[in-house]
Structure formats: structure tokens, C-alpha cells
N, C-alpha and C. Protein backbone atom coordinates (compact mmCIF):
# COMPACT_ATOMS: atom_id res chain seq x y z
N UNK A 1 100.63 -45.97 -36.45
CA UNK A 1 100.19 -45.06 -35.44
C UNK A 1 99.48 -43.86 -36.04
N UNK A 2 99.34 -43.02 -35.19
CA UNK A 2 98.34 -41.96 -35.74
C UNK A 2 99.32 -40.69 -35.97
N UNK A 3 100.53 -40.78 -35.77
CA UNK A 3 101.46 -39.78 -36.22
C UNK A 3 102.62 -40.29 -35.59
N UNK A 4 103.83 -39.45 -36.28
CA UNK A 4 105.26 -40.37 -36.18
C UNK A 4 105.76 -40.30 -34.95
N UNK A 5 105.00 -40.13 -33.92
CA UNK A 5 105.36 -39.63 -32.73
C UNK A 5 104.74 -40.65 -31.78
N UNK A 6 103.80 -41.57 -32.34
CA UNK A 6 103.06 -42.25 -31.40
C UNK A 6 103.20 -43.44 -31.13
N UNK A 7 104.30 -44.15 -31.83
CA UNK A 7 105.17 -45.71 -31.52
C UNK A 7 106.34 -45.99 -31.39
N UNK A 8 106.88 -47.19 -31.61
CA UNK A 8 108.33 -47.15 -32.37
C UNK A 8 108.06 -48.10 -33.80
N UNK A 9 108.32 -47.08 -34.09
CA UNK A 9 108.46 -47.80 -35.65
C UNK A 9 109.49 -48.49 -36.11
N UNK A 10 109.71 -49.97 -35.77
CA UNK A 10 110.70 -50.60 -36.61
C UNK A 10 110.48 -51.92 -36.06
N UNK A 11 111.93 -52.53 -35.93
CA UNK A 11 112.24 -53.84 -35.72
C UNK A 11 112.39 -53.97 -34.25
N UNK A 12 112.55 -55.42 -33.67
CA UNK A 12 113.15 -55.35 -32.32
C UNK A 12 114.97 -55.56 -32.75
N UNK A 13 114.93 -56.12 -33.92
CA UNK A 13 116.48 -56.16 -34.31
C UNK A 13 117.53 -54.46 -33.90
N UNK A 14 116.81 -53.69 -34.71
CA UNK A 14 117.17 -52.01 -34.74
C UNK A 14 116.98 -51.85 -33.85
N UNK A 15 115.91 -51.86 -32.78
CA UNK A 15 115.59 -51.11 -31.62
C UNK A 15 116.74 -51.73 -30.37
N UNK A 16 116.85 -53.05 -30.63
CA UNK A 16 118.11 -53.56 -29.71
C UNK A 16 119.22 -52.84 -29.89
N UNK A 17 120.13 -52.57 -31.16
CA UNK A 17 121.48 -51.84 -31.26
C UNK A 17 120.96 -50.65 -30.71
N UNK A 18 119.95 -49.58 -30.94
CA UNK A 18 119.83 -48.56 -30.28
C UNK A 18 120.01 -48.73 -28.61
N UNK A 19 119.43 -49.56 -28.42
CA UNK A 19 118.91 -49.75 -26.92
C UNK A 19 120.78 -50.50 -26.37
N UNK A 20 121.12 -50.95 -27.22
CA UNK A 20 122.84 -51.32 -26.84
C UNK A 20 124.07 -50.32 -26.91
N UNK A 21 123.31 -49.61 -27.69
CA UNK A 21 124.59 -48.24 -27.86
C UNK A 21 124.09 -47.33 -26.68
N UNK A 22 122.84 -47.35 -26.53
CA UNK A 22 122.59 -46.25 -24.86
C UNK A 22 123.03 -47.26 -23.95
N UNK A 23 123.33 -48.17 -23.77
CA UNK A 23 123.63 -48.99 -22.48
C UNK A 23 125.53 -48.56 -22.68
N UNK A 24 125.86 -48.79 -23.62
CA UNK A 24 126.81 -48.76 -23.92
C UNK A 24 128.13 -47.24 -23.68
N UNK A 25 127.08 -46.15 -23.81
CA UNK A 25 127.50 -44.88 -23.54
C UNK A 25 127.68 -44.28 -24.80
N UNK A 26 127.01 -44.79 -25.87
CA UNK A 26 126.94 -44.10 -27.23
C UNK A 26 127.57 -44.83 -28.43
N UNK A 27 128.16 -45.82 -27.92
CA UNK A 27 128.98 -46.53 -29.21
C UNK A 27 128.20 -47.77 -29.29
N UNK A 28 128.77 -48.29 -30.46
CA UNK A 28 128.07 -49.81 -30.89
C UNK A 28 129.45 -50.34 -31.64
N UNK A 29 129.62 -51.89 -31.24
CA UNK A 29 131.17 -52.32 -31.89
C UNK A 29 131.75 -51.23 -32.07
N UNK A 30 132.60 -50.90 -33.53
CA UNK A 30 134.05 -50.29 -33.45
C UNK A 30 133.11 -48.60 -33.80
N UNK A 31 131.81 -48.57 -33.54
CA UNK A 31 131.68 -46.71 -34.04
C UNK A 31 130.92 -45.81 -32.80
N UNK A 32 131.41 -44.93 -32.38
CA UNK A 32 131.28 -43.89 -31.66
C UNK A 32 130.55 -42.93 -31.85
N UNK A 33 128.83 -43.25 -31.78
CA UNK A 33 127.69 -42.33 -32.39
C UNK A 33 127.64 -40.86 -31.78
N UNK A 34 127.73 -41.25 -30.51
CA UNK A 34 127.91 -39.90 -29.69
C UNK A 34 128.71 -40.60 -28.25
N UNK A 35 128.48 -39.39 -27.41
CA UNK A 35 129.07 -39.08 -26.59
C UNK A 35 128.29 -40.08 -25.28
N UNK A 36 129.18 -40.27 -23.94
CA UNK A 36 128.77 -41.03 -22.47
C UNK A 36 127.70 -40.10 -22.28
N UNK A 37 128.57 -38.69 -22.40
CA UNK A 37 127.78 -37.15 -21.82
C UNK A 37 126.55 -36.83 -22.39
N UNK A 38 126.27 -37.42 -23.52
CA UNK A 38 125.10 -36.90 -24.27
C UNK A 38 124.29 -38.18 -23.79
N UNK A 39 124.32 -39.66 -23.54
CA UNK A 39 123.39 -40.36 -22.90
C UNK A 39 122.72 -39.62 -21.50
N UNK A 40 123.80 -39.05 -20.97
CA UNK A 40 123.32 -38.54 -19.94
C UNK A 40 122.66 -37.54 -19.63
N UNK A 41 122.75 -36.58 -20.77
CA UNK A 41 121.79 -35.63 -21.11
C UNK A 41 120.68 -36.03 -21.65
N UNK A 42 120.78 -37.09 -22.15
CA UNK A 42 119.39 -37.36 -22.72
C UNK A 42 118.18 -38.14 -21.81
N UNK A 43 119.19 -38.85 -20.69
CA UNK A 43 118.29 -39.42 -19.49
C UNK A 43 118.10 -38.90 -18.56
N UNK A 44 118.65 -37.46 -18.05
CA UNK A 44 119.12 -36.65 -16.55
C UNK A 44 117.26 -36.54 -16.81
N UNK A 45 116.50 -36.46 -15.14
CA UNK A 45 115.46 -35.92 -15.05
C UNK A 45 115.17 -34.17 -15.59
N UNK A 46 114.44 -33.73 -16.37
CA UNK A 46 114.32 -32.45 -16.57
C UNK A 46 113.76 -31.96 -15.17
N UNK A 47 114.10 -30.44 -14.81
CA UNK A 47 113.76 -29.54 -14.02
C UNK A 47 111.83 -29.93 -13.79
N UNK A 48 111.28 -29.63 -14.59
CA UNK A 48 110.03 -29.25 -14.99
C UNK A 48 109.30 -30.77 -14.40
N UNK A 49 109.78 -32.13 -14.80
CA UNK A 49 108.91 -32.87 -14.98
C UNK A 49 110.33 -34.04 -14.39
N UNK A 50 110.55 -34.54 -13.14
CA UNK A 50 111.31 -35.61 -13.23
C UNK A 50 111.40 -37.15 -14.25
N UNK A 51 110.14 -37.14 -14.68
CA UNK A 51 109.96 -38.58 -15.42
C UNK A 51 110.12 -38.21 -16.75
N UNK A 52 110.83 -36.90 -16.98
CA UNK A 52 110.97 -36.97 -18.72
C UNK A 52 112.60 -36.57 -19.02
N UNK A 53 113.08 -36.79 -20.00
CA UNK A 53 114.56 -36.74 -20.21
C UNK A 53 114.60 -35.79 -21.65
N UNK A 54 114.98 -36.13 -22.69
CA UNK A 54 115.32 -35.52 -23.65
C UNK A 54 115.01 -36.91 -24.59
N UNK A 55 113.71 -36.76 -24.95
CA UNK A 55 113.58 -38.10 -25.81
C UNK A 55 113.35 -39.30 -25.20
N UNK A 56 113.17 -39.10 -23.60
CA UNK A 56 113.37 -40.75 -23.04
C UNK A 56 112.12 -39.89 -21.72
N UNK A 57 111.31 -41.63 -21.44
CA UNK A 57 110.93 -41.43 -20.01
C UNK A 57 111.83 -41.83 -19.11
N UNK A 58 111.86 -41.06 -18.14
CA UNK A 58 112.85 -41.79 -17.18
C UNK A 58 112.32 -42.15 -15.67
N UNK A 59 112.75 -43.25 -15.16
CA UNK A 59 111.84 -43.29 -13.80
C UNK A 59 112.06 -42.08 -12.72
N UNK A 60 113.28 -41.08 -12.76
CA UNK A 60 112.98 -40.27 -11.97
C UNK A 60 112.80 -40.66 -10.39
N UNK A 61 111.42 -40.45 -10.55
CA UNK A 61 111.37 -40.04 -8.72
C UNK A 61 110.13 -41.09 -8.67
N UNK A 62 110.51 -42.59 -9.45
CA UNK A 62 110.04 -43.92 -9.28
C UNK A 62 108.31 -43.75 -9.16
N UNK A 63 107.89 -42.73 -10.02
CA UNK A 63 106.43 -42.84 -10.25
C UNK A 63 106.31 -43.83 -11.22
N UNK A 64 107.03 -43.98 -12.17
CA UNK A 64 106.63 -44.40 -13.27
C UNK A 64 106.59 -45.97 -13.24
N UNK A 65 106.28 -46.66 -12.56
CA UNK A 65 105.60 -48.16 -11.97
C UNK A 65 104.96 -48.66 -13.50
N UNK A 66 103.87 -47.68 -13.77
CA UNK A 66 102.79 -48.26 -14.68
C UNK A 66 104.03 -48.20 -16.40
N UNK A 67 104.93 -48.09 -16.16
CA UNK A 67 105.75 -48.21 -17.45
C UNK A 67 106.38 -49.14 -17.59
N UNK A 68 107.66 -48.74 -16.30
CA UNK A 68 108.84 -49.66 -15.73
C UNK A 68 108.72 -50.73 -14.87
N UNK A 69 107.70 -50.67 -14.58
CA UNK A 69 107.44 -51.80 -13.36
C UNK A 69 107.74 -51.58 -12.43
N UNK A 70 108.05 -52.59 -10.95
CA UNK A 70 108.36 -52.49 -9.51
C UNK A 70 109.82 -52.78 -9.38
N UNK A 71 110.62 -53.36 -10.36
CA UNK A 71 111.86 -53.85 -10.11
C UNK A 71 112.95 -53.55 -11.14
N UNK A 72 112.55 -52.41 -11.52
CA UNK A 72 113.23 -51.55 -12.76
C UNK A 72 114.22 -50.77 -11.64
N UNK A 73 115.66 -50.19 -11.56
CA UNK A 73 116.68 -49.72 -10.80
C UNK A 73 115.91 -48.30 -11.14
N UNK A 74 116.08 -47.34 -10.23
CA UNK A 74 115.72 -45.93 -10.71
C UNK A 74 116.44 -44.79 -11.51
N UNK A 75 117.50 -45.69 -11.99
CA UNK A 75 118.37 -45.30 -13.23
C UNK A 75 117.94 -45.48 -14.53
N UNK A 76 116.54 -46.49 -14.53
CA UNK A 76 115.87 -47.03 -16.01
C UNK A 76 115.12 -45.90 -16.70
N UNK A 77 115.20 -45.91 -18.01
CA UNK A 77 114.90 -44.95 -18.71
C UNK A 77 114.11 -45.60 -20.02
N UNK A 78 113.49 -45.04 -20.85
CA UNK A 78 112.92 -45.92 -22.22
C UNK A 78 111.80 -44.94 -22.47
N UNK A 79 110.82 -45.89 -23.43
CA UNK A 79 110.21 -44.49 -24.28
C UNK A 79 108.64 -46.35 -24.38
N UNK A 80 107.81 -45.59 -24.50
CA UNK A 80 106.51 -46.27 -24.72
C UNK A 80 105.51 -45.28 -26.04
N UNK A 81 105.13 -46.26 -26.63
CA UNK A 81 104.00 -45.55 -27.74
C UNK A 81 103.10 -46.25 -27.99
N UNK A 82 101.97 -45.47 -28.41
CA UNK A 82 100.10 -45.55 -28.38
C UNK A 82 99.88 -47.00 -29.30
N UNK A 83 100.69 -47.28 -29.65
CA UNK A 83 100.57 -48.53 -30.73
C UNK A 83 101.16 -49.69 -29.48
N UNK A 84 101.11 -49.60 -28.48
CA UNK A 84 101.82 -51.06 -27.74
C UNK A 84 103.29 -51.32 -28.02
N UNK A 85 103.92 -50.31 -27.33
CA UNK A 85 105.46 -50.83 -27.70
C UNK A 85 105.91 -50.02 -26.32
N UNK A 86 106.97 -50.72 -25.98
CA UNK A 86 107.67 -49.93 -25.08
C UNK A 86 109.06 -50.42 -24.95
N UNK A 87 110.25 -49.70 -24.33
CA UNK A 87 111.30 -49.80 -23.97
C UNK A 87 111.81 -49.99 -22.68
N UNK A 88 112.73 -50.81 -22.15
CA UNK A 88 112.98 -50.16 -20.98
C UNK A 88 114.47 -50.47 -21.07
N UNK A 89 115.05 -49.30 -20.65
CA UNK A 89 116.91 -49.83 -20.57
C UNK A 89 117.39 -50.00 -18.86
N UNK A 90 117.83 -50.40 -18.61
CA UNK A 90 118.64 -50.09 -16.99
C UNK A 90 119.61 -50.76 -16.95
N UNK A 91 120.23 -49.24 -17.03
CA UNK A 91 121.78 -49.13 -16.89
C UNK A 91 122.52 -49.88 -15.52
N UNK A 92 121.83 -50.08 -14.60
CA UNK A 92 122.05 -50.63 -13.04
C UNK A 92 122.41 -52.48 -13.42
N UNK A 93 121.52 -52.31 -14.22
CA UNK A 93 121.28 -54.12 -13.83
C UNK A 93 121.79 -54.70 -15.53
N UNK A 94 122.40 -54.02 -16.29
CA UNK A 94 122.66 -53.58 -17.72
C UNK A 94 122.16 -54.86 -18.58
N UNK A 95 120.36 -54.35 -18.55
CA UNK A 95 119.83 -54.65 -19.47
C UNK A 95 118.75 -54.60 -20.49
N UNK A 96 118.41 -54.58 -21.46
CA UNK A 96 117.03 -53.64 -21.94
C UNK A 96 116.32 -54.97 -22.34
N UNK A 97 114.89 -53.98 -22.61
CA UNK A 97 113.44 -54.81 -22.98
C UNK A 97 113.15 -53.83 -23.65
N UNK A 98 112.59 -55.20 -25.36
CA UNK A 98 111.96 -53.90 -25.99
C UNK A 98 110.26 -54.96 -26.33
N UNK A 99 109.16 -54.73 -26.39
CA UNK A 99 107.97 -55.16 -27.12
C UNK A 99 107.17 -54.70 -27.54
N UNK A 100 107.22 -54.61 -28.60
CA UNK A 100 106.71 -54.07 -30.02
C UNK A 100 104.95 -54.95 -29.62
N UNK A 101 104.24 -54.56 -29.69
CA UNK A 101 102.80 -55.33 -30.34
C UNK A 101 101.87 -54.18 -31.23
N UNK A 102 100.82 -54.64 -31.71
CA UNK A 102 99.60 -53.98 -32.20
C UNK A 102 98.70 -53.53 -31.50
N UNK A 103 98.74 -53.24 -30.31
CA UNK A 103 97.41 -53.15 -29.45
C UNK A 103 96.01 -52.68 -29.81
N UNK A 104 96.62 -51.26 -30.86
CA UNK A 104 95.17 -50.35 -30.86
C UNK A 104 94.60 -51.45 -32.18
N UNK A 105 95.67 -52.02 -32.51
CA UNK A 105 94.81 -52.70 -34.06
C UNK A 105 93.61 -54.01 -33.71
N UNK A 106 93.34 -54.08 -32.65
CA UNK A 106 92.05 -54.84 -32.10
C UNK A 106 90.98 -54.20 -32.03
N UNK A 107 90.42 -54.86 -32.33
CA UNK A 107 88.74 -54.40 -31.93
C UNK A 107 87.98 -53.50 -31.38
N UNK A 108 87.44 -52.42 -31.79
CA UNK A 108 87.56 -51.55 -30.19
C UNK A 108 85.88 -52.46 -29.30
N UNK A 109 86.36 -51.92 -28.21
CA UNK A 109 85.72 -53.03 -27.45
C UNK A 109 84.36 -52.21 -26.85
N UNK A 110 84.52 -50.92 -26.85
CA UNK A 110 82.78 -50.93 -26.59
C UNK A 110 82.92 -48.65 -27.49
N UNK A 111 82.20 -48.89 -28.65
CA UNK A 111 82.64 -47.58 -29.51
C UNK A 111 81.46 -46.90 -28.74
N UNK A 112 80.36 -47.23 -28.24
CA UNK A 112 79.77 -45.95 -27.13
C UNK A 112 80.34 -44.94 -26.56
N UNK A 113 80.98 -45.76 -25.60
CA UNK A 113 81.73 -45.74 -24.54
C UNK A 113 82.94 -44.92 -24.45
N UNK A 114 84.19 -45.38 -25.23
CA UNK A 114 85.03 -44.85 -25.67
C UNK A 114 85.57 -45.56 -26.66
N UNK A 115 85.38 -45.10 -28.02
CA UNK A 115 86.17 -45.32 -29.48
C UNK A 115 87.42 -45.75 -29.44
N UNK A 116 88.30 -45.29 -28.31
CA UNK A 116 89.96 -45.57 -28.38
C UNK A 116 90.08 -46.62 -27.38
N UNK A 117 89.24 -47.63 -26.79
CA UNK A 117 89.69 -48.88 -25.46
C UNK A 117 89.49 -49.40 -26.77
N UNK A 118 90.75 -49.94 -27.05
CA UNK A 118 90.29 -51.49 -27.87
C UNK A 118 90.32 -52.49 -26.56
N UNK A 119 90.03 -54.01 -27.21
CA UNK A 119 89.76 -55.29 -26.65
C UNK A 119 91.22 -55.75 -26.06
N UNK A 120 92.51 -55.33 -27.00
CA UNK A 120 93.55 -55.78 -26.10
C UNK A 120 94.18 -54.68 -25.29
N UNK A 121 93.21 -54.06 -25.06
CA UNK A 121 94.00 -52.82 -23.83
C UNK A 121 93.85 -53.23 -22.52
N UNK A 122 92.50 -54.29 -22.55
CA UNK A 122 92.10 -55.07 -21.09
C UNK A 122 92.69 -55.93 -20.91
N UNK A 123 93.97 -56.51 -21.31
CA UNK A 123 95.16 -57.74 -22.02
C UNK A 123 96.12 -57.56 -20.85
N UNK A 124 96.61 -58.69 -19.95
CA UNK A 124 97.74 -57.87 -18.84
C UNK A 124 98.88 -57.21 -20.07
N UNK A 125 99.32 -57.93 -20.96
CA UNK A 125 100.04 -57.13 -21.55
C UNK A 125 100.14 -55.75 -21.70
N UNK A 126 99.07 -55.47 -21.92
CA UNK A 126 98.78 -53.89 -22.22
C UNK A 126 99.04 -53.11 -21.35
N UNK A 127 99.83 -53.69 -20.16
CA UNK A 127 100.05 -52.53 -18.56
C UNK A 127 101.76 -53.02 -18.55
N UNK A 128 102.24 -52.03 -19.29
CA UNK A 128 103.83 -52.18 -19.68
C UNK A 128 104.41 -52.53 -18.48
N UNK A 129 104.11 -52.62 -17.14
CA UNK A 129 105.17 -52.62 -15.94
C UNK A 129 104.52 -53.82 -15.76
N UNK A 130 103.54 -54.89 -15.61
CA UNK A 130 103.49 -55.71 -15.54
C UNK A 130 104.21 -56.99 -16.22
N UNK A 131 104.30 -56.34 -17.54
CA UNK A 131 105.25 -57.34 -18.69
C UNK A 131 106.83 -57.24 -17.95
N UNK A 132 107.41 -55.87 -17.92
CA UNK A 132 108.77 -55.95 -17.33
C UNK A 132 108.85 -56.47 -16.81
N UNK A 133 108.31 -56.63 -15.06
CA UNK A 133 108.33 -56.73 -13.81
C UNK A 133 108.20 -58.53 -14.35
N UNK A 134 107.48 -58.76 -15.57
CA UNK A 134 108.00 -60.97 -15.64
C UNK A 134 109.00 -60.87 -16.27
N UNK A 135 109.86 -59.92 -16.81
CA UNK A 135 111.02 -60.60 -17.45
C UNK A 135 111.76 -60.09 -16.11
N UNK A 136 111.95 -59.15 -15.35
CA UNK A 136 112.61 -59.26 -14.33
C UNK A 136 112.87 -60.35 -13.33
N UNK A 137 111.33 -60.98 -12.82
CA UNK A 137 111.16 -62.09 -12.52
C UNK A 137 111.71 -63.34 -13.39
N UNK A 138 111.43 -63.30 -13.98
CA UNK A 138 111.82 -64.37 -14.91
C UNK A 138 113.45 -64.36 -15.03
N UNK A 139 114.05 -63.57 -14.82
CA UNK A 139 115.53 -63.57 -14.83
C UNK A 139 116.45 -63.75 -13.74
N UNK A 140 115.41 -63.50 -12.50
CA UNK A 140 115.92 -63.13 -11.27
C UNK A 140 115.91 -64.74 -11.12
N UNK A 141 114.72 -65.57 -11.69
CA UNK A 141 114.75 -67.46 -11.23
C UNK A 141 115.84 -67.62 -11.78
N UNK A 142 116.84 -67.41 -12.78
CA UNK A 142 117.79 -68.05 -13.38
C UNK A 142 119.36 -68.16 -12.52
């Protein structure tokens, strides 16, 4: 990414125990990272901005469609970055999505125009609530 702020940098292995210890209320197996209370501080809507938390987007006041999708509980919370990755946890339906891709590392698709559309930004993938909204689907057939 273009600074440490603009993906998730790692594994989907790591990003799952993270994403299991916030479902979880702060623990993972036998260790107790933090607190129920501090998940909840970290997802409560801020004053200022309902869709932001403390480190997390949160759906808030269910704008956030183009993240979470249409069938995300409005308890879902997660974090997305400029490199094609996003999160989504929901605590309602207790389960997370994480997908990591390369997006900006394609092609850019017209550098006139705008330098930063690469070729897989026009990708349905590339519209994070569309991807959720099939594993939701996709889970709901089972």
C-alpha cells in the first residue's frame, strides 16, 4: 500500500483469530487480550460520524451498503483498505469475512483520465458489499 494505513497487511490466517477474538469479546482459546467492554468501545458509533468506531467501520445508521452489503445485521463492523481487502464481522449472525486481494496492483486502466482506476476496480469484486452480500447468499442456500 501506499502507507501503513492503507490495507491489511497480513494473512487471512491472522486476520481470522483477530476477527475471532472480536466476535468473541476479546479472548481467543485460553487468553484474554482485552476486555467485552473494550470491543464495544471500539465498535459503538462515534458522536461525530455514525459509520466510524475506534479503528473499525461500523454500519451505524446502515449507510454503509457499499462496504457491508444489504444483508450485513446493523451490528456489523470491519475495516476495508486501498489495496482490496476488507473485513466484515457480525456479531448478530456470528460471523466474519475477510478478502485480502491486489486490486490497485493491475493495470491502471485509462492514466489520462485518472492514474488511480486500475482495470480491476471495474471487477464486481472490487464493490466490497457485493462480494459479502454472495457469501451471505451463499450461506443463507445452505
Amino acid at each position: 500500500g501506499v502507507s501503513g494505513h492503507a490495507g491489511l497487511f497480513s494473512n487471512t490466517g491472522d486476520i481470522a483469530v483477530l476477527m475471532q477474538t472480536m466476535l468473541n469479546g476479546g479472548g481467543y482459546g485460553d487468553v484474554q487480550l482485552f476486555s467485552a467492554e473494550t470491543v464495544k468501545m471500539f465498535t459503538t458509533s462515534s458522536k461525530e460520524d455514525a459509520t466510524f468506531g475506534l479503528g473499525w467501520r461500523v454500519n451505524g445508521n446502515a449507510t454503509m451498503t457499499p462496504t457491508f452489503g444489504t444483508l450485513a445485521s446493523p451490528q456489523t463492523y470491519g475495516h476495508t483498505g486501498w489495496t482490496g481487502t476488507v473485513t466484515v464481522i457480525d456479531p448478530v449472525n456470528h460471523m466474519a469475512i475477510v478478502m485480502l486481494s491486489n486490486k490497485p496492483h493491475s493495470p491502471v486502466a485509462d492514466p489520462q483520465k485518472n492514474p488511480n482506476m486500475f482495470e480491476s476496480g471495474q471487477l464486481p469484486i472490487a464493490t466490497y458489499g457485493w462480494v459479502v452480500d454472495q457469501v451471505y447468499a451463499a450461506l443463507k442456500q445452505k
